[in-house]
Protein backbone atom coordinates (compact mmCIF):
# COMPACT_ATOMS: atom_id res chain seq x y z
CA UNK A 1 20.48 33.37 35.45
CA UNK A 2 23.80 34.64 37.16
CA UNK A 3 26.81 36.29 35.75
CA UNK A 4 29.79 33.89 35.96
CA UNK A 5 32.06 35.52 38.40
CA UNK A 6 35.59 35.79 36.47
CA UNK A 7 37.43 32.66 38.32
CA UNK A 8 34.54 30.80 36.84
CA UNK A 9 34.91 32.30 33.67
CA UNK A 10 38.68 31.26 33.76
CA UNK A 11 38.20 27.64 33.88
CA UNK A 12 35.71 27.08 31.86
CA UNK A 13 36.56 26.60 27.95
CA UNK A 14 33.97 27.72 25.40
CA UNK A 15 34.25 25.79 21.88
CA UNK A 16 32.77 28.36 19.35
CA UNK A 17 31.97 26.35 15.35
CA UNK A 18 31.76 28.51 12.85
CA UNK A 19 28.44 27.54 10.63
CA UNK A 20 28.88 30.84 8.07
CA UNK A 21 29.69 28.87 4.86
CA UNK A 22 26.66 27.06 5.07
CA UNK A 23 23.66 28.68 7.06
CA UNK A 24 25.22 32.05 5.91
CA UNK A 25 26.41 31.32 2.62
CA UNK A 26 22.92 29.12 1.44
CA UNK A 27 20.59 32.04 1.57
CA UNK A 28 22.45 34.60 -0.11
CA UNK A 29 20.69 35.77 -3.55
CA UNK A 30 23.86 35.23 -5.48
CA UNK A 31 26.02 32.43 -6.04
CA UNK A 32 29.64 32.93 -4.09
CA UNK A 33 32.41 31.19 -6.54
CA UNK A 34 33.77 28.34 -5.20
CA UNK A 35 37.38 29.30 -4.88
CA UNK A 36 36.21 32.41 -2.63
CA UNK A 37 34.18 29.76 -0.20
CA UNK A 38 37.25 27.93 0.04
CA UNK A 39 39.90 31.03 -0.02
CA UNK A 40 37.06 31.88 3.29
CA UNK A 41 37.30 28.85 4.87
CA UNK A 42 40.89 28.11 4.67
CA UNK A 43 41.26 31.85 6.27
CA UNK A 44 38.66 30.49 9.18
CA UNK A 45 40.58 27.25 9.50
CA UNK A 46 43.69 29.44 10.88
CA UNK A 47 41.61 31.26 13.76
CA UNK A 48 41.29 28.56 16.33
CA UNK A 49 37.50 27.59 15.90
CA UNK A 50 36.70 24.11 16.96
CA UNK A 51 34.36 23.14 13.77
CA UNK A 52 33.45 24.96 10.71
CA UNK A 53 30.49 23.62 8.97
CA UNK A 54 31.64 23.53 5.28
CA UNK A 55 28.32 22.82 3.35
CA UNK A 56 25.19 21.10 2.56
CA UNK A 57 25.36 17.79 0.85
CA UNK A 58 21.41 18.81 0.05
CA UNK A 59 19.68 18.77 -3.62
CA UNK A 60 21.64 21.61 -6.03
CA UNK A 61 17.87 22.11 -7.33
CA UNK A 62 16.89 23.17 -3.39
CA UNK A 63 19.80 25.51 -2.62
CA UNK A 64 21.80 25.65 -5.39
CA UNK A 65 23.58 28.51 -3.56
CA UNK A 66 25.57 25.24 -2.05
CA UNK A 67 25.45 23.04 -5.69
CA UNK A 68 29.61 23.12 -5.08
CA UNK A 69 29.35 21.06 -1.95
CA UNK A 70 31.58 18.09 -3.29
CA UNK A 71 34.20 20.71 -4.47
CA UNK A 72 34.26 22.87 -1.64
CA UNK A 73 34.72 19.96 1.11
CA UNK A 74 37.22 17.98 -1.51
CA UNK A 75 38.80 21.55 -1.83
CA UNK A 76 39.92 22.78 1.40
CA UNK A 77 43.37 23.22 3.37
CA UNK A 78 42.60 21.16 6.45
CA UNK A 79 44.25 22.31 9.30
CA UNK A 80 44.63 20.14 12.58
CA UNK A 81 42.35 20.42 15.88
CA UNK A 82 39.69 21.29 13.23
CA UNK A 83 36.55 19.49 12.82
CA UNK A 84 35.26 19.96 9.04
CA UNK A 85 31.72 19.05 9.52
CA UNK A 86 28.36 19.30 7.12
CA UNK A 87 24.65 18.94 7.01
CA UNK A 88 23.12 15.62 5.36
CA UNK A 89 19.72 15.74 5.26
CA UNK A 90 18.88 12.07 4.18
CA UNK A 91 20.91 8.78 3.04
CA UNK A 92 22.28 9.94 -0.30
CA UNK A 93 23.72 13.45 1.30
CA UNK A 94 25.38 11.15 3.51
CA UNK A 95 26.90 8.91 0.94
CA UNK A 96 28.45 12.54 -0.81
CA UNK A 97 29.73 13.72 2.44
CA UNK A 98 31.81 10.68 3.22
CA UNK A 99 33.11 10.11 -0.03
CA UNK A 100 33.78 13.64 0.23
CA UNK A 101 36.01 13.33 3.48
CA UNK A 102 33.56 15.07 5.91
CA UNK A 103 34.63 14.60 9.55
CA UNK A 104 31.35 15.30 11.45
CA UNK A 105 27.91 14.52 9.52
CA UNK A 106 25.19 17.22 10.84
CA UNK A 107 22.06 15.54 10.60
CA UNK A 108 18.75 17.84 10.75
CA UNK A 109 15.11 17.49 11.61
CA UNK A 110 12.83 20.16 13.53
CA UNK A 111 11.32 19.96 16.98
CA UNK A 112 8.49 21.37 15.26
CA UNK A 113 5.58 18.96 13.36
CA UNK A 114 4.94 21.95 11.04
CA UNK A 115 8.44 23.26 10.39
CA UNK A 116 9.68 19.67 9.61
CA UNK A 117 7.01 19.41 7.13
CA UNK A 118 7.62 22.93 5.46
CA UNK A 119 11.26 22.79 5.60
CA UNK A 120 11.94 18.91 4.86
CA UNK A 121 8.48 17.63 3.39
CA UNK A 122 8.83 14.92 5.69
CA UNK A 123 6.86 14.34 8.92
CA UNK A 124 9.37 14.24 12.19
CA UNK A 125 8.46 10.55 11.83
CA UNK A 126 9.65 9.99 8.76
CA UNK A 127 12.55 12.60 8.92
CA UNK A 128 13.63 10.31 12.16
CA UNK A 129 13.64 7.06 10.45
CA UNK A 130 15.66 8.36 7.49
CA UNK A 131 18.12 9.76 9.62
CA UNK A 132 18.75 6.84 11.48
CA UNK A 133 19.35 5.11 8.86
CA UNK A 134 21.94 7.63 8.21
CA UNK A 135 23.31 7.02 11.36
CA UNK A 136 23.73 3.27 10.59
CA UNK A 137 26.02 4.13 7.45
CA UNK A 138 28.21 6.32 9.54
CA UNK A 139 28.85 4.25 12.27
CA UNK A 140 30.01 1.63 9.93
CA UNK A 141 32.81 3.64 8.82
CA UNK A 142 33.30 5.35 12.23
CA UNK A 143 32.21 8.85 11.15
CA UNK A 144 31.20 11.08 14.30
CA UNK A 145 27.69 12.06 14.18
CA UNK A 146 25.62 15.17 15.33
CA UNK A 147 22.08 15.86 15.15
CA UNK A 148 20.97 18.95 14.89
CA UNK A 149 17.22 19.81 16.13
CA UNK A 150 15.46 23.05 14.86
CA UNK A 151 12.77 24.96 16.46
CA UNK A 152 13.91 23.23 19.89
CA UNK A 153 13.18 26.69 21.32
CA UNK A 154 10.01 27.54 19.36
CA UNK A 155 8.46 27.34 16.07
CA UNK A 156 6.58 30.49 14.13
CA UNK A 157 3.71 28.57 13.49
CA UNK A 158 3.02 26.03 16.79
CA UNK A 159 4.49 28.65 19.67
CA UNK A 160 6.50 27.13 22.10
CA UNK A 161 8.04 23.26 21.49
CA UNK A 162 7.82 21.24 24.75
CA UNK A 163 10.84 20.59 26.06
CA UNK A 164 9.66 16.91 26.51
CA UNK A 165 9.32 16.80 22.90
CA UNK A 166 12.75 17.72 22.40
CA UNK A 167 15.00 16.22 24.77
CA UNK A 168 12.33 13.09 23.62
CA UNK A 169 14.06 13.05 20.23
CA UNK A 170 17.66 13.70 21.64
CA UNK A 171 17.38 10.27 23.33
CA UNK A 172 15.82 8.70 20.75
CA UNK A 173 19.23 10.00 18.90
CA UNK A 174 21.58 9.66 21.70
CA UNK A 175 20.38 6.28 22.36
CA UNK A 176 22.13 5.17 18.73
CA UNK A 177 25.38 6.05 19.13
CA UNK A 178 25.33 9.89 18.02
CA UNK A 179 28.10 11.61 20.35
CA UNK A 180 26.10 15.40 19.96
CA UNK A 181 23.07 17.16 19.94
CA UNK A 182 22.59 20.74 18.81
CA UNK A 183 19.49 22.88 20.27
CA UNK A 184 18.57 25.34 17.36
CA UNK A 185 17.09 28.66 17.91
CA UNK A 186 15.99 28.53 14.69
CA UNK A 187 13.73 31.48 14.08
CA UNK A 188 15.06 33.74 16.87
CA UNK A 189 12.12 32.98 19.23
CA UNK A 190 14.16 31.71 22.45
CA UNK A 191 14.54 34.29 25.81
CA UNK A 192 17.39 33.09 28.33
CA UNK A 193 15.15 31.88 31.00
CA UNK A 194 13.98 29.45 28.56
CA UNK A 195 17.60 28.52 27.13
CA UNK A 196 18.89 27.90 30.39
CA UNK A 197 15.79 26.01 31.52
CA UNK A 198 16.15 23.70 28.11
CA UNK A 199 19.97 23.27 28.67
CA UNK A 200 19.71 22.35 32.11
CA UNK A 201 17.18 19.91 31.38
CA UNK A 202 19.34 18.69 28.58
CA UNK A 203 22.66 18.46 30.98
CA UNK A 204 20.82 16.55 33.75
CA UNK A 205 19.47 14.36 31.00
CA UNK A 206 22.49 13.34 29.30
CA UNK A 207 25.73 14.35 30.92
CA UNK A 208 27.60 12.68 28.43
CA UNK A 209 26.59 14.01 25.59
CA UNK A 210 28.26 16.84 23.44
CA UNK A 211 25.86 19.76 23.55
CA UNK A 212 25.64 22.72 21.01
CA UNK A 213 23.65 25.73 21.43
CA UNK A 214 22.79 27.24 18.00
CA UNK A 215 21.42 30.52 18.37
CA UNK A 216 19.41 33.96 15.60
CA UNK A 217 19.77 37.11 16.69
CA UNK A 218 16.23 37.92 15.53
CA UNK A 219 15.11 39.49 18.31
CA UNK A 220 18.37 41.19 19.87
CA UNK A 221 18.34 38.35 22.61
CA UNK A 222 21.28 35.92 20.96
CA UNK A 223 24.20 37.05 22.93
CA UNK A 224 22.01 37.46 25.96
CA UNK A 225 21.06 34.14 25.34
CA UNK A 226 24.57 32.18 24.57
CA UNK A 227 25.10 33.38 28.34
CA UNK A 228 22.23 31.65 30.05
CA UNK A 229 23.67 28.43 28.02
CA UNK A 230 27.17 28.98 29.65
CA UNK A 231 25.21 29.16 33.12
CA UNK A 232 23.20 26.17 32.70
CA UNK A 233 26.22 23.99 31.39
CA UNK A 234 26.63 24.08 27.42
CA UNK A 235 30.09 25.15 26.38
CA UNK A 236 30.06 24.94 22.64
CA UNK A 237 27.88 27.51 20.28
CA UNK A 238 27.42 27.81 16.56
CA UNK A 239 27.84 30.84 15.32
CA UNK A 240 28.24 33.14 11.64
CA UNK A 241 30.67 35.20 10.59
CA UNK A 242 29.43 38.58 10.18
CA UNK A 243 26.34 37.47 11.09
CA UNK A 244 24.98 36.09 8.13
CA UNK A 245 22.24 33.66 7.79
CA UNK A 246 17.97 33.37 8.61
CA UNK A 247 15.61 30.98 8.12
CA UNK A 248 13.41 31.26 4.82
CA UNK A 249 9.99 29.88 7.05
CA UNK A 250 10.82 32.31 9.68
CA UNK A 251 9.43 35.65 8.24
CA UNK A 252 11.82 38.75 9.32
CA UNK A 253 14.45 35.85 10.93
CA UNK A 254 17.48 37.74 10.66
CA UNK A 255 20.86 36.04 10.63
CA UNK A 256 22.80 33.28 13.26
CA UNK A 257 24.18 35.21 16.38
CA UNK A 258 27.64 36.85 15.21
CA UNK A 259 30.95 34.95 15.53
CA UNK A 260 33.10 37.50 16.35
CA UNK A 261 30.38 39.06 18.08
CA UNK A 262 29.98 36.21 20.47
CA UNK A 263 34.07 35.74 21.01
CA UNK A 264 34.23 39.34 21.80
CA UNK A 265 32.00 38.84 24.45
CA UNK A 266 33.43 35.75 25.86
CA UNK A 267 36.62 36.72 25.66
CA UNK A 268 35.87 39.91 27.63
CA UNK A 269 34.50 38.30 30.26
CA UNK A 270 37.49 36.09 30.76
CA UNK A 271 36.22 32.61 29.46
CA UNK A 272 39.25 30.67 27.37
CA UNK A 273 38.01 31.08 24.18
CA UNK A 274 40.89 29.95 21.52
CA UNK A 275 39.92 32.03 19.23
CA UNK A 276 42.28 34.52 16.92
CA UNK A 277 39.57 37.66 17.31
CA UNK A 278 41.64 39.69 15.23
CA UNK A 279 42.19 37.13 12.30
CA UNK A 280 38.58 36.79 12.54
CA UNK A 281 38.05 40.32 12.44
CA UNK A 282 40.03 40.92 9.09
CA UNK A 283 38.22 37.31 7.60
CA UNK A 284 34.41 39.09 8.21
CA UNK A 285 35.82 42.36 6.71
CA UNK A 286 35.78 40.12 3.36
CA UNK A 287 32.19 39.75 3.42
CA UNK A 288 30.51 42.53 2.01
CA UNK A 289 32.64 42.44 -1.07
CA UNK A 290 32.08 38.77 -1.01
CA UNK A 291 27.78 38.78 -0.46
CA UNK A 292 27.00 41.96 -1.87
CA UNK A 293 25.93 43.58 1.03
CA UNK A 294 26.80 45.15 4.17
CA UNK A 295 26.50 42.73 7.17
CA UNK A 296 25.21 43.00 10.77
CA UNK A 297 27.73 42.06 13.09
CA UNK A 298 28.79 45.09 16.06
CA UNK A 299 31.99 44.58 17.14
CA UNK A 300 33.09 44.73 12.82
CA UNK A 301 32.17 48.05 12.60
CA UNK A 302 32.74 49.55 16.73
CA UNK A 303 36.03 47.82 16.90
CA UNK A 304 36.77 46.04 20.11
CA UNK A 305 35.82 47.35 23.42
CA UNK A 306 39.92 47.39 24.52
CA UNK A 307 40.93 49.26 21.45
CA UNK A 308 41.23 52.76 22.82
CA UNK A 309 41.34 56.15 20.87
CA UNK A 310 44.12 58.28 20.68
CA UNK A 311 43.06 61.63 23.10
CA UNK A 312 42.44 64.68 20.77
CA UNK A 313 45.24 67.36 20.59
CA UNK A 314 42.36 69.38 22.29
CA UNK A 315 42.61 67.96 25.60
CA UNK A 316 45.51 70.30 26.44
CA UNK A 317 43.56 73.65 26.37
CA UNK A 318 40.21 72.18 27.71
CA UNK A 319 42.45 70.58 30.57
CA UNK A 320 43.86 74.15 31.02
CA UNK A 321 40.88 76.07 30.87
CA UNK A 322 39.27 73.49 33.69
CA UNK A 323 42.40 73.86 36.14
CA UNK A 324 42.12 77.98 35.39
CA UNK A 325 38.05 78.47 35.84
């Protein structure tokens, strides 16, 4: 992996899509009122992020932390350049979302044969077949697809997913008509040899296609690991605000690599990043109040690495004492 020298790092553009209100939001203990999702998201819609996944047009009964989905999406101040996007997991989601006025459907199935089954009680088979059809509906009405592929970089219970097996079911995807995929760190298992091997893979595959990287910080390597994407070609990343998020077959998984985090990075490197870092800043400050809790992200509670401290009155006499010893 090389460092991209900063003339690189000036022309190249880096998307970043928010994914907070629903991979964050959907595992929280306690229900977040539907005006405060939307009072969130309409605050996000103003920082210059290139999607926002709303919701989950899922089952109430199987995360009823995102029961409001038909509100919420109905609900929100939609600001131009936006994408408002959403995960369907099968042909009735779907049907919600678009009547709904989603923009993007997410579709999601898992690299992983024993993931899929724990996490969608479908094999990756059936979980195929039933998104297709999915993808059928959509393109009927013109709605822009992306499928979303967990575990891509490894699953808790298998290991390691072939990349054969993934870029296997991109194709089979791609091949439809869906315009992106997204390559989900899922669990937090990926190192950035193996992200920029996958991505690379994935570029020289299908240079046409729209490529997300979705990355967990569960093992400290997610920023490390957004910047062996940007080497090997992928220039958009999902990230959560704060921090937030996990995955509930993923035992100690903590949350998605940090938004503001990974613009704070970027950004300091010199990539074009059109992002508002200090709106987004005073949106994640929200969050505790809003979850309960205190959340993970860095540069929320160190500030931004250009934000210098005033120098203590103090200076003068050590200064002095110096210049005199």
């Amino acid at each position: 992996m090389s460092v991209p020298t900063s003339a690189q790092a000036l022309a190249q553009r880096i998307f970043i899509q928010e994914v907070g209100p629903r991979d964050g939001f959907q595992i929280e203990a306690c229900f977040i009122p539907t005006g405060d999702k939307l009072a969130l998201i309409d605050e996000l819609s103003l920082c210059g992020l290139a999607k926002i996944e709303v919701t989950s047009f899922t089952s109430p009964k199987a995360i009823p932390a995102l029961a409001d989905a038909d509100e919420v999406m109905r609900g929100l101040r939609r600001q131009p350049g936006v994408v408002y996007t959403a995960l369907v997991p099968n042909l009735r989601g779907a049907e919600r979302a678009l009547a709904a006025g989603t923009d993007e459907l997410n579709l999601v199935m898992s690299a992983s044969e024993t993931h899929n089954l724990l996490n969608l009680r479908m094999t990756r088979e059936q979980s195929a077949s039933r998104l297709l059809e999915v993808v059928a509906l959509a393109k009927e009405g013109g709605t822009a697809l992306n499928v979303s592929l967990s575990t891509s970089f490894g699953c808790p219970m298998e290991g390691a997913v072939p990349p054969s097996v993934v870029l296997g079911l991109a194709e089979r995807f791609l091949a439809q008509g869906v315009g992106g995929i997204t390559l989900c760190d899922t669990t937090g298992m990926a190192h950035p040899g193996q992200v920029g091997a996958l991505c690379r893979a994935f570029r020289a595959s299908f240079p046409q296609a729209e490529l997300t990287v979705h990355l967990h910080n569960t093992r400290g390597m997610g920023l490390a690991n957004a910047l062996a994407a940007v080497d090997a070609g992928a220039d958009r990343f999902d990230a959560s605000l704060g921090g937030l998020g996990g995955c509930p077959y993923a035992p100690g998984a903590t949350g998605n690599v940090c938004t503001e985090d990974l613009v704070h990075m970027f950004q300091a490197m010199g990539f074009q990043v059109d992002v508002d870092l200090p709106r987004l800043l005073t949106a994640a400050r929200t969050l505790p109040v809003l979850v309960g809790h205190d959340v993970p992200g860095q540069v929320l509670h160190a500030g931004q690495s250009l934000e210098l401290h005033p120098v203590p009155a103090s200076l003068v006499e050590i200064r002095a004492r110096a210049i005199s010893s």
